[in-house]
PDB file of N, CA and C in Angstrom:
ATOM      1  N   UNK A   1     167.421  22.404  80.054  1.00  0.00           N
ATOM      2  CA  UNK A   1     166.955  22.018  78.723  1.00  0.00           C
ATOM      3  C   UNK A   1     167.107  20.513  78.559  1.00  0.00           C
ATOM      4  N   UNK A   2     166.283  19.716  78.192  1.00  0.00           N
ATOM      5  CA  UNK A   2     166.353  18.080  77.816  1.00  0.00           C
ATOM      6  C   UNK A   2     165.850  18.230  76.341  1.00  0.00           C
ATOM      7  N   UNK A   3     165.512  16.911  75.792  1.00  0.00           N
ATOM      8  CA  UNK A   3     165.212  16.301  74.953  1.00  0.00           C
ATOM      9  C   UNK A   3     163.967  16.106  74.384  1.00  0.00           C
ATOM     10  N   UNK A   4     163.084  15.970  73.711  1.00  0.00           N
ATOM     11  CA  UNK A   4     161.539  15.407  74.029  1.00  0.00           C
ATOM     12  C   UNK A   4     161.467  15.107  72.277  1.00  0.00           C
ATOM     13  N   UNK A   5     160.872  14.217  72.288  1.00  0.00           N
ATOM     14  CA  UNK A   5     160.417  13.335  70.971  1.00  0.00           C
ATOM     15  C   UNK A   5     159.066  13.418  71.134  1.00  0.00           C
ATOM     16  N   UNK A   6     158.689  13.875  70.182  1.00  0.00           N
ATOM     17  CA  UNK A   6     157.164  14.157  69.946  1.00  0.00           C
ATOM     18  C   UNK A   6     156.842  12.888  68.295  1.00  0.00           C
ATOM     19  N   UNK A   7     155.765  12.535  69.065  1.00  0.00           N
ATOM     20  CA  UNK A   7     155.498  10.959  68.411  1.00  0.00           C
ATOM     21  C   UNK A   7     153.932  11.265  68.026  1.00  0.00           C
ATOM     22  N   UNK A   8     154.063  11.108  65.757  1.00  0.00           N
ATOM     23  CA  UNK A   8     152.979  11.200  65.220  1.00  0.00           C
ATOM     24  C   UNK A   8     152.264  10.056  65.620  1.00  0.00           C
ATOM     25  N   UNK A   9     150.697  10.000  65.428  1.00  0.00           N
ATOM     26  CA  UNK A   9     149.910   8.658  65.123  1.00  0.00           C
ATOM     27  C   UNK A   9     148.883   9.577  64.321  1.00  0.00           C
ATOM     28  N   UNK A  10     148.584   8.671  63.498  1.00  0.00           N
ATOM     29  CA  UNK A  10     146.843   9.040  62.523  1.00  0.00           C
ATOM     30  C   UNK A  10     147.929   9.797  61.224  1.00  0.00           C
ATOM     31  N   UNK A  11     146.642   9.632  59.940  1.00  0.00           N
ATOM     32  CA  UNK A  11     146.574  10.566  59.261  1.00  0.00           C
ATOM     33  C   UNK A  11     147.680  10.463  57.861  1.00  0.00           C
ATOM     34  N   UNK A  12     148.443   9.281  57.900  1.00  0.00           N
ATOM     35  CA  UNK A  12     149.479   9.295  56.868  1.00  0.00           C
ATOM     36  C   UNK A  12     149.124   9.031  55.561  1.00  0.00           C
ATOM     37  N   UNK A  13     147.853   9.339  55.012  1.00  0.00           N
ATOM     38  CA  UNK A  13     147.693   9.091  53.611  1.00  0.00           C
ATOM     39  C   UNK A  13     148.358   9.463  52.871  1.00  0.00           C
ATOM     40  N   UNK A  14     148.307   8.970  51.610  1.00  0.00           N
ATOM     41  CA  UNK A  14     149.370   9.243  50.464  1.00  0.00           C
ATOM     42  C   UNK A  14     148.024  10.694  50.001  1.00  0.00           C
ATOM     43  N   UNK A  15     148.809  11.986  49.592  1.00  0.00           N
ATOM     44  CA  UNK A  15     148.411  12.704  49.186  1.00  0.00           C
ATOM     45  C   UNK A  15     147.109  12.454  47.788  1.00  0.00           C
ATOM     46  N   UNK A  16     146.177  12.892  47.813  1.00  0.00           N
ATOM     47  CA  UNK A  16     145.364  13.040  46.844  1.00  0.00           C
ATOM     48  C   UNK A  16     146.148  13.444  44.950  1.00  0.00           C
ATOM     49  N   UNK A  17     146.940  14.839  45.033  1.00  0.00           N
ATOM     50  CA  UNK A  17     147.519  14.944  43.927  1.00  0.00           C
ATOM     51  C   UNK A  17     148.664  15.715  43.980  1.00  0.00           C
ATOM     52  N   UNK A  18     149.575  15.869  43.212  1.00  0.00           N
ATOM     53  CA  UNK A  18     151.045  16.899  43.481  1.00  0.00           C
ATOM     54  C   UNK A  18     150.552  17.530  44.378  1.00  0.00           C
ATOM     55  N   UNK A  19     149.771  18.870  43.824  1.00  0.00           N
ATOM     56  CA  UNK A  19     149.545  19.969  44.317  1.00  0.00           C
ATOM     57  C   UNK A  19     149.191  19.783  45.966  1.00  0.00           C
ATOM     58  N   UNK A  20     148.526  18.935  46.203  1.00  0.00           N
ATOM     59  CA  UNK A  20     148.273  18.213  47.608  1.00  0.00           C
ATOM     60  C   UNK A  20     149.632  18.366  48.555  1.00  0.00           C
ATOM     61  N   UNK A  21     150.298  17.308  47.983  1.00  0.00           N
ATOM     62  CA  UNK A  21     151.647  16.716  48.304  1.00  0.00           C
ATOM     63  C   UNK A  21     152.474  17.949  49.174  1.00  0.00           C
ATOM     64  N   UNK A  22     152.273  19.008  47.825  1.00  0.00           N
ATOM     65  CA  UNK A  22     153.282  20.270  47.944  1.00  0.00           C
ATOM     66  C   UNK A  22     153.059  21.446  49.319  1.00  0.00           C
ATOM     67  N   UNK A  23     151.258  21.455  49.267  1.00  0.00           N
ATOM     68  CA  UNK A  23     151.067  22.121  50.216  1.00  0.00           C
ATOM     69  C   UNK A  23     151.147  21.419  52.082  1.00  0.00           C
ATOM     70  N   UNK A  24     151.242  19.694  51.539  1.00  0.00           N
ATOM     71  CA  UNK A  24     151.201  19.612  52.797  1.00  0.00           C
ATOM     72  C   UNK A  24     152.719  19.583  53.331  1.00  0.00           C
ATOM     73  N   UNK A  25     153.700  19.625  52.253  1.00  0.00           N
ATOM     74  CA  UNK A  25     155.301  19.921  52.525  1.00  0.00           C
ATOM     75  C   UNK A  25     155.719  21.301  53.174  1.00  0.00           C
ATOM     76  N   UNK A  26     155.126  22.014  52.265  1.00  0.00           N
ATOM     77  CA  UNK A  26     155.105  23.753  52.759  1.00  0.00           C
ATOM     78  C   UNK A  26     154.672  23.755  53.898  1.00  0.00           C
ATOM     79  N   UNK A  27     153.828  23.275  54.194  1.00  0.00           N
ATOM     80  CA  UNK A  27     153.234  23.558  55.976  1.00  0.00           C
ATOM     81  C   UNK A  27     154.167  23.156  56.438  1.00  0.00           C
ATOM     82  N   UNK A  28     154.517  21.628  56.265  1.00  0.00           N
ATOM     83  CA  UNK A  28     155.894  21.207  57.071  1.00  0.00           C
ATOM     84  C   UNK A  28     156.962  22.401  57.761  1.00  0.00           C
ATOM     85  N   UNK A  29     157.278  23.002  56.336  1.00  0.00           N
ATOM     86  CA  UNK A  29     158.512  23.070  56.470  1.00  0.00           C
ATOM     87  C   UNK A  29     158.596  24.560  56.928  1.00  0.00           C
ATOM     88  N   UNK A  30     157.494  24.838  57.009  1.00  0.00           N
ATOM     89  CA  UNK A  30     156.408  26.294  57.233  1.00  0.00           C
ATOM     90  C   UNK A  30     157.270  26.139  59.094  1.00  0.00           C
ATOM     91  N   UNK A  31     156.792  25.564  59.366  1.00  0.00           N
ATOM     92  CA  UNK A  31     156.618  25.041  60.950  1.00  0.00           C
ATOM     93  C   UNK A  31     157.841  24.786  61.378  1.00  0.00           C
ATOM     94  N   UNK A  32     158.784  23.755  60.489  1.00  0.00           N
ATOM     95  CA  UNK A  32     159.981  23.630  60.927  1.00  0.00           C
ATOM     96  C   UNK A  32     160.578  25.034  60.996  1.00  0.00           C
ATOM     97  N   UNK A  33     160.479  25.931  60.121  1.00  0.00           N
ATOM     98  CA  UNK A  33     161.003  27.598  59.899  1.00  0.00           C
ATOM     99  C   UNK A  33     160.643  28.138  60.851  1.00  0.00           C
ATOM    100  N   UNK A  34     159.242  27.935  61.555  1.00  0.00           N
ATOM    101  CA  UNK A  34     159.205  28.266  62.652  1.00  0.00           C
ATOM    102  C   UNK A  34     160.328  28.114  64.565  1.00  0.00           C
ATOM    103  N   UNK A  35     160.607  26.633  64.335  1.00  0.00           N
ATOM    104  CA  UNK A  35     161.008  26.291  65.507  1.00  0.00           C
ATOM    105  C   UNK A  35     162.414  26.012  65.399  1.00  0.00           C
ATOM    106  N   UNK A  36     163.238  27.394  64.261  1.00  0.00           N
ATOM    107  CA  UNK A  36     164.828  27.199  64.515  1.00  0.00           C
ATOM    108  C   UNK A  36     165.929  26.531  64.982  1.00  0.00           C
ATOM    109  N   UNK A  37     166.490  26.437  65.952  1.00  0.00           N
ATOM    110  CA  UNK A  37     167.408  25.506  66.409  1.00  0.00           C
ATOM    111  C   UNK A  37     166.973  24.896  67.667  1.00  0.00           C
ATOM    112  N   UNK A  38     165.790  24.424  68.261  1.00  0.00           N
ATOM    113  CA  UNK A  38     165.008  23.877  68.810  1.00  0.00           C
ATOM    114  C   UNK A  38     164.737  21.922  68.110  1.00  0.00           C
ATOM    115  N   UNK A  39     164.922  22.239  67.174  1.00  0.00           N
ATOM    116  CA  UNK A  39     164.968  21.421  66.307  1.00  0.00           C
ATOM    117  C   UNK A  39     166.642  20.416  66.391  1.00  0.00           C
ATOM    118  N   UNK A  40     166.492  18.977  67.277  1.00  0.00           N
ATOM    119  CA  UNK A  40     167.233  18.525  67.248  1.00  0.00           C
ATOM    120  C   UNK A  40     167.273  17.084  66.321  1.00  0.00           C
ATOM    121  N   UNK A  41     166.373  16.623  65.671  1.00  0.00           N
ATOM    122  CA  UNK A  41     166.188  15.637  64.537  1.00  0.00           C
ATOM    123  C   UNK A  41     164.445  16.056  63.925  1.00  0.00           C
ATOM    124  N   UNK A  42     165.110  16.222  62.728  1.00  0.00           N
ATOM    125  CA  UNK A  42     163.739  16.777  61.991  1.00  0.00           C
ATOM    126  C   UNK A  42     163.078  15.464  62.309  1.00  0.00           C
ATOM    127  N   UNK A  43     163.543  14.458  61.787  1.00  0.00           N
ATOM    128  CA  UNK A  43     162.750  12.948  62.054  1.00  0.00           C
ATOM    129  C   UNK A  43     162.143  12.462  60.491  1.00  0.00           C
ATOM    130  N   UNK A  44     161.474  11.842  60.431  1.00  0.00           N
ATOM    131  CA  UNK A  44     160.673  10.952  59.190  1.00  0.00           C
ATOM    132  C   UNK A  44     159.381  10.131  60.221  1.00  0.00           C
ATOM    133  N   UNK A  45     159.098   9.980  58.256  1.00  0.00           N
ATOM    134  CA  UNK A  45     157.768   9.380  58.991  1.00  0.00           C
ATOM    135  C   UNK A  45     158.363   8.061  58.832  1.00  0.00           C
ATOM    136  N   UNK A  46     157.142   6.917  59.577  1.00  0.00           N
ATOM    137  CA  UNK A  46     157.350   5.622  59.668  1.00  0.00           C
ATOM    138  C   UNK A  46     156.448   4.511  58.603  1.00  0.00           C
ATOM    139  N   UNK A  47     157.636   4.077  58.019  1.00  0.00           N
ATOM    140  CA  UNK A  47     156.499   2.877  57.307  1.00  0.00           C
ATOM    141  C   UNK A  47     156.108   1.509  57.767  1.00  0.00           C
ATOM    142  N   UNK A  48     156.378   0.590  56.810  1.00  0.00           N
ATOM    143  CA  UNK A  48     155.622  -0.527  57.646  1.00  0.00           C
ATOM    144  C   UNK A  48     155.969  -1.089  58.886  1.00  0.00           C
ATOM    145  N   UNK A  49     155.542  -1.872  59.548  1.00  0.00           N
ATOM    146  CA  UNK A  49     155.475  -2.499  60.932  1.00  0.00           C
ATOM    147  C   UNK A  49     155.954  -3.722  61.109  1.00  0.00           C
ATOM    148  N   UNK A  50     156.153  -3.926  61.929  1.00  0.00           N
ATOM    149  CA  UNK A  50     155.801  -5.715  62.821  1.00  0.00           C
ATOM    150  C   UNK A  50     155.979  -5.245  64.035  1.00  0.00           C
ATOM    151  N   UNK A  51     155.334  -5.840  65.038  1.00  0.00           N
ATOM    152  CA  UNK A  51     155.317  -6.079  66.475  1.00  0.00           C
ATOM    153  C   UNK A  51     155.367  -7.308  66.871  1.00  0.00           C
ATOM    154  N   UNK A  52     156.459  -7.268  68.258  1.00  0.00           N
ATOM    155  CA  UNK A  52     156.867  -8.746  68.349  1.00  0.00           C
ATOM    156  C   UNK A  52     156.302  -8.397  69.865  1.00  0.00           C
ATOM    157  N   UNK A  53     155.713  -9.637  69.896  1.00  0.00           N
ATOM    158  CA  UNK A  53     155.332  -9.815  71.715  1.00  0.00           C
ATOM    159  C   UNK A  53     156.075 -10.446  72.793  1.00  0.00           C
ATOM    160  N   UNK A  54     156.111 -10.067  73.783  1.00  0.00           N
ATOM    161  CA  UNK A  54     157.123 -10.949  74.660  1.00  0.00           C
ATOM    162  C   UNK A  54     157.321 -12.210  74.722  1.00  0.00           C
ATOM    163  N   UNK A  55     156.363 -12.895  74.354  1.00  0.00           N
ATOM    164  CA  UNK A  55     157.185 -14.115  73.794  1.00  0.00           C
ATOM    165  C   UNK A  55     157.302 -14.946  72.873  1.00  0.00           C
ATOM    166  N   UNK A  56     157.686 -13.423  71.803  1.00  0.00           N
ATOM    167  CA  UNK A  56     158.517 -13.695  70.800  1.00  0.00           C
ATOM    168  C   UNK A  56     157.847 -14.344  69.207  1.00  0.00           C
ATOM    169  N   UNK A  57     156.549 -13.636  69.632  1.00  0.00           N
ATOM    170  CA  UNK A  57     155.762 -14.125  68.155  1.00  0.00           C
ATOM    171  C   UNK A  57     155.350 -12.697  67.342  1.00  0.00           C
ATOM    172  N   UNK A  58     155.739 -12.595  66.327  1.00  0.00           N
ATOM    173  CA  UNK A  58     155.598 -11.629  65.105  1.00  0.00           C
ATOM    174  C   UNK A  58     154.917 -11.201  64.666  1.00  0.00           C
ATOM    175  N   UNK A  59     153.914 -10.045  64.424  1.00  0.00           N
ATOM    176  CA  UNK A  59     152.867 -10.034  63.664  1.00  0.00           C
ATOM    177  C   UNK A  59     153.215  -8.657  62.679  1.00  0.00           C
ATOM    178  N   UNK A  60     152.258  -8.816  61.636  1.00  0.00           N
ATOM    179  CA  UNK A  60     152.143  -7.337  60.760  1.00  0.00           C
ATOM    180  C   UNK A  60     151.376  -6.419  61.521  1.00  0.00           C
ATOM    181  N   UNK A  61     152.045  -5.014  60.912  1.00  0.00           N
ATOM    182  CA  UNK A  61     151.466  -3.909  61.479  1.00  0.00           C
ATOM    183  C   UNK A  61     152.228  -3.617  63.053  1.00  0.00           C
ATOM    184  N   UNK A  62     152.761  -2.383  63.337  1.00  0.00           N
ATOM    185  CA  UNK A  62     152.288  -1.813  64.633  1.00  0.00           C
ATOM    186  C   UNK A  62     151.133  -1.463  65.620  1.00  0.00           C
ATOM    187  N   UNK A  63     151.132  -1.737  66.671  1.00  0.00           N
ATOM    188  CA  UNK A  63     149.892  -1.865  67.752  1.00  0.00           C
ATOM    189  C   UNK A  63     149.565  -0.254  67.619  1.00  0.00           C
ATOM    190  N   UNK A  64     150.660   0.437  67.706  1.00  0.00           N
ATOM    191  CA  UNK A  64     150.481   1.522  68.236  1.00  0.00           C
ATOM    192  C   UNK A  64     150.123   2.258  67.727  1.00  0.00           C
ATOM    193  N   UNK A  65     150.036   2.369  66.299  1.00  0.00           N
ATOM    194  CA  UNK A  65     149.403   3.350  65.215  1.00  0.00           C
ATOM    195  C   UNK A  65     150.366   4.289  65.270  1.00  0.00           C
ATOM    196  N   UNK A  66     151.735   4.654  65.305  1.00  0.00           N
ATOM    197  CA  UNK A  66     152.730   5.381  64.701  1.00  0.00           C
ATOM    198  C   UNK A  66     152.695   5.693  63.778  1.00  0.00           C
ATOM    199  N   UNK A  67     153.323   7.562  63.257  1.00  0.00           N
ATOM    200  CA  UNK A  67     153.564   7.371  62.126  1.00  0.00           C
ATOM    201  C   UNK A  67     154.415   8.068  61.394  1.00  0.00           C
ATOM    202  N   UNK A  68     155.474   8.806  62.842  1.00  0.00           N
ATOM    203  CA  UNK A  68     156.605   9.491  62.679  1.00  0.00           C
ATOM    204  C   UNK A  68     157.092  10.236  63.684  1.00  0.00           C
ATOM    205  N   UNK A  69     157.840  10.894  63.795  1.00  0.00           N
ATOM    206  CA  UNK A  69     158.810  11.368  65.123  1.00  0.00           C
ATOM    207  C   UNK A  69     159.591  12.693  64.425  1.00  0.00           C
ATOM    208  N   UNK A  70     159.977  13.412  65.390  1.00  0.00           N
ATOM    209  CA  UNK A  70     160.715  14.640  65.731  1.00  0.00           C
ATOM    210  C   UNK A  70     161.143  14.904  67.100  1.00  0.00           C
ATOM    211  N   UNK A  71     162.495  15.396  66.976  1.00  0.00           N
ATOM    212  CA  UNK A  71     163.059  15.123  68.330  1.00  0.00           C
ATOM    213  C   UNK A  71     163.665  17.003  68.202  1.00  0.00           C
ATOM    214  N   UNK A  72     163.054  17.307  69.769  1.00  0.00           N
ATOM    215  CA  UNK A  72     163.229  19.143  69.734  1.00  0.00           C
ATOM    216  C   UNK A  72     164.033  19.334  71.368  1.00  0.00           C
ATOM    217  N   UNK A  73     164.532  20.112  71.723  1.00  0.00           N
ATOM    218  CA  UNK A  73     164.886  20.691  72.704  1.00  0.00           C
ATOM    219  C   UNK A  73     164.041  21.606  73.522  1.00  0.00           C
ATOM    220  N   UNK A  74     163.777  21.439  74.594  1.00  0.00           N
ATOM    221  CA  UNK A  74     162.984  22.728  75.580  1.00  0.00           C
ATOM    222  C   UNK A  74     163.259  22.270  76.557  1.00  0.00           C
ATOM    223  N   UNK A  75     162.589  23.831  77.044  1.00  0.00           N
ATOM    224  CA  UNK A  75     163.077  23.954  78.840  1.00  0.00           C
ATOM    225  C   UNK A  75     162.312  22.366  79.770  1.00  0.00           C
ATOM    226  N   UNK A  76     161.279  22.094  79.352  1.00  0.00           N
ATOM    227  CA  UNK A  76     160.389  21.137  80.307  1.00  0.00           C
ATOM    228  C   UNK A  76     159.530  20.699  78.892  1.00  0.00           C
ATOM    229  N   UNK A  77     158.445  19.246  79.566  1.00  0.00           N
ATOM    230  CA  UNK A  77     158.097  18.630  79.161  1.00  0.00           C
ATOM    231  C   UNK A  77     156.649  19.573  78.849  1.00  0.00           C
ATOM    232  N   UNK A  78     156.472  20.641  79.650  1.00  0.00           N
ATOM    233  CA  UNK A  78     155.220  21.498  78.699  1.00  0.00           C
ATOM    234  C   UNK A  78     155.270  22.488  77.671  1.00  0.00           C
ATOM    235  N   UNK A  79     156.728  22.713  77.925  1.00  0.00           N
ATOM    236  CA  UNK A  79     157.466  23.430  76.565  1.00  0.00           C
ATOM    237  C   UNK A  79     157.245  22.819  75.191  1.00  0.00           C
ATOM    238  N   UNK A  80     157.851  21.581  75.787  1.00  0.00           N
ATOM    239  CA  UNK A  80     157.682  20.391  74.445  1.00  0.00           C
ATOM    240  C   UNK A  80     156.107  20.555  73.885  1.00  0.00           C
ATOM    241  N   UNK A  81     155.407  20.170  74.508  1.00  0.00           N
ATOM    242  CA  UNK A  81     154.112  20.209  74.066  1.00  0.00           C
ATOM    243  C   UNK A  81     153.757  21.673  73.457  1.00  0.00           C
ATOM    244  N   UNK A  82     154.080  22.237  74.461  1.00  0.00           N
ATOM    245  CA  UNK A  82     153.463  23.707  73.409  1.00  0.00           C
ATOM    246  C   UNK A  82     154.417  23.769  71.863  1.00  0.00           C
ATOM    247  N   UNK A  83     155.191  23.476  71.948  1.00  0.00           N
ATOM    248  CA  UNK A  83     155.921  23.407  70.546  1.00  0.00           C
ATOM    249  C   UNK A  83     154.961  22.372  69.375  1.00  0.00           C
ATOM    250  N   UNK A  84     154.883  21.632  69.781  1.00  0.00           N
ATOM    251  CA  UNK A  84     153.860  20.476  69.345  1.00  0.00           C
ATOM    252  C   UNK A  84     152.437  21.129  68.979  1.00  0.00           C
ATOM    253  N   UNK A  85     151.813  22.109  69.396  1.00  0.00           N
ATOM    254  CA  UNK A  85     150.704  22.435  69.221  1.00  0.00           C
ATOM    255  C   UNK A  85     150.697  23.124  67.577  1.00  0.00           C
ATOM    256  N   UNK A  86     151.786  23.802  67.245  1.00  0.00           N
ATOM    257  CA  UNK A  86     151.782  24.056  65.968  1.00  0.00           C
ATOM    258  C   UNK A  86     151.830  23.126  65.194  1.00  0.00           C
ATOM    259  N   UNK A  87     152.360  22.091  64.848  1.00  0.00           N
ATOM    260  CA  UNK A  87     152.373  20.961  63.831  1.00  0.00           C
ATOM    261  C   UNK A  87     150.926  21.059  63.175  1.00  0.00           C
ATOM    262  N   UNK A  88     151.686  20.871  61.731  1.00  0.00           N
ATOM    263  CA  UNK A  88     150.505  20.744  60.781  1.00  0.00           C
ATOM    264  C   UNK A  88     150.183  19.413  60.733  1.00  0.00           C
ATOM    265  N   UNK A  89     150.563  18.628  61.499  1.00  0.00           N
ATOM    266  CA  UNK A  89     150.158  17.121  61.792  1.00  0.00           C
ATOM    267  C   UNK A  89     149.010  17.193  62.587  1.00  0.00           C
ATOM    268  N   UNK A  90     148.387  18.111  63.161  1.00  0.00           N
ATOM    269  CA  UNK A  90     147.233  18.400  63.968  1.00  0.00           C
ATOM    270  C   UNK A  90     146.263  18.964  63.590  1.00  0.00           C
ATOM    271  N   UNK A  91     146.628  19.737  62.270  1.00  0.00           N
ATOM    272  CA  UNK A  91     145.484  20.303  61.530  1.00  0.00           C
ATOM    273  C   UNK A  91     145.095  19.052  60.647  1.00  0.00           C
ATOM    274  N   UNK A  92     145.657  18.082  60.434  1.00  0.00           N
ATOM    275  CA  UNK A  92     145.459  16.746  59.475  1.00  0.00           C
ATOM    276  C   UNK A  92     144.652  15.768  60.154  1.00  0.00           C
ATOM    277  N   UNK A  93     144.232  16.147  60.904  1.00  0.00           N
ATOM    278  CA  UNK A  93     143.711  14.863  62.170  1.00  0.00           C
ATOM    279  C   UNK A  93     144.369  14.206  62.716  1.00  0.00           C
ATOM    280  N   UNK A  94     145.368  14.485  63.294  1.00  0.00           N
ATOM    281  CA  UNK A  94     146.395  13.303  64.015  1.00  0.00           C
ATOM    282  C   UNK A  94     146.385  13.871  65.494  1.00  0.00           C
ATOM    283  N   UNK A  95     147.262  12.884  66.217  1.00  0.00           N
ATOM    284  CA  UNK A  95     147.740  13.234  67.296  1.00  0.00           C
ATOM    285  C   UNK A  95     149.322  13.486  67.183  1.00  0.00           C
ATOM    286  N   UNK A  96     149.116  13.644  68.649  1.00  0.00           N
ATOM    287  CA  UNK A  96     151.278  13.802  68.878  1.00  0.00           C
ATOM    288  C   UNK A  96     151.276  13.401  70.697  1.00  0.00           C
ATOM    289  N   UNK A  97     151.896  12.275  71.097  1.00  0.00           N
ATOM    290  CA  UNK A  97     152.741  12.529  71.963  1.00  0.00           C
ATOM    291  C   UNK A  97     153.820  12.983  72.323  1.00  0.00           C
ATOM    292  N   UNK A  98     154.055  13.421  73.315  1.00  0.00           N
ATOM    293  CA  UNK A  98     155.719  13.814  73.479  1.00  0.00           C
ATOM    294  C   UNK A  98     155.586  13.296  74.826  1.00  0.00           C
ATOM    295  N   UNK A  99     157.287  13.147  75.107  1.00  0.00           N
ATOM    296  CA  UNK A  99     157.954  11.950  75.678  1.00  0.00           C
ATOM    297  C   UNK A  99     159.547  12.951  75.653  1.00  0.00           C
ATOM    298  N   UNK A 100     159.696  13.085  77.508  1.00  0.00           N
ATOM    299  CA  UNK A 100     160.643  13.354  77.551  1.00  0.00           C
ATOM    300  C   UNK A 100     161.811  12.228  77.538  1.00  0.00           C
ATOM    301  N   UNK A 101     162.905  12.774  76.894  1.00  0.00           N
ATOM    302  CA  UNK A 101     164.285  11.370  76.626  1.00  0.00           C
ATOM    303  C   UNK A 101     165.168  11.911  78.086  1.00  0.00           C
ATOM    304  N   UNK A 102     165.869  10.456  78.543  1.00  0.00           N
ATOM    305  CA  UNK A 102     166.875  10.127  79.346  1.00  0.00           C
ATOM    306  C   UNK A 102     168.128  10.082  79.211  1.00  0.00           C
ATOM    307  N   UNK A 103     169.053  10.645  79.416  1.00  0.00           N
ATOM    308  CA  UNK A 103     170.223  10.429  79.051  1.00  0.00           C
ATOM    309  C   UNK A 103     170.587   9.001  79.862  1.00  0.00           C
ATOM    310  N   UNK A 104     171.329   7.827  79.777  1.00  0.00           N
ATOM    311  CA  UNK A 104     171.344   6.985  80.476  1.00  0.00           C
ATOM    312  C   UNK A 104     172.566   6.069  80.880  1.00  0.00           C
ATOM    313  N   UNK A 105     174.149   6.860  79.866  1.00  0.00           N
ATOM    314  CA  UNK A 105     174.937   6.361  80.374  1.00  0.00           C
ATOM    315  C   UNK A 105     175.967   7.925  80.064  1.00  0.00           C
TER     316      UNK A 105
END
């Protein structure tokens, strides 16, 4: 069993109205109910940016179009992904990478 961080991009609009808001929480949390103790950082989404370049100049915004993270447990890195296929972040138009983590010291 390792680690894997599954990494939003696309899709972070601010909800249209409550009722919006609510259903796209319920799915959330719809999904998290789904994937029990698999679930090793629910995560957040990401707000604003800067990206700094190697040498060392600043700009607004991220390159990468991020726009939140969750960090889960499985057997392998296609586990991870199949876990990932449920996210209601995919019915929203987004993507997801996942990215297995290293332990490193």
């Amino acid at each position: 069993m390792g680690n894997y961080v599954l990494l939003y991009s696309g899709t972070m609009d601010q909800p249209a109205s409550d009722e919006e808001g609510k259903a796209i929480m319920d799915a959330w949390m719809a999904w998290f109910g789904t994937l029990g103790d698999v679930v090793v950082d629910g995560g957040n989404p990401f707000g604003p940016a800067m990206t700094v370049s190697r040498d060392g100049v600043v700009s607004e915004g991220g390159s990468s179009g991020l726009s939140g993270y969750t960090i889960v447990t499985a057997a392998d890195l296609a586990a991870a992904a199949d876990i990932a296929k449920g996210c209601p972040h995919l019915a929203a138009g987004g993507s997801i990478e996942v990215y297995e983590t290293f332990d490193v010291m």
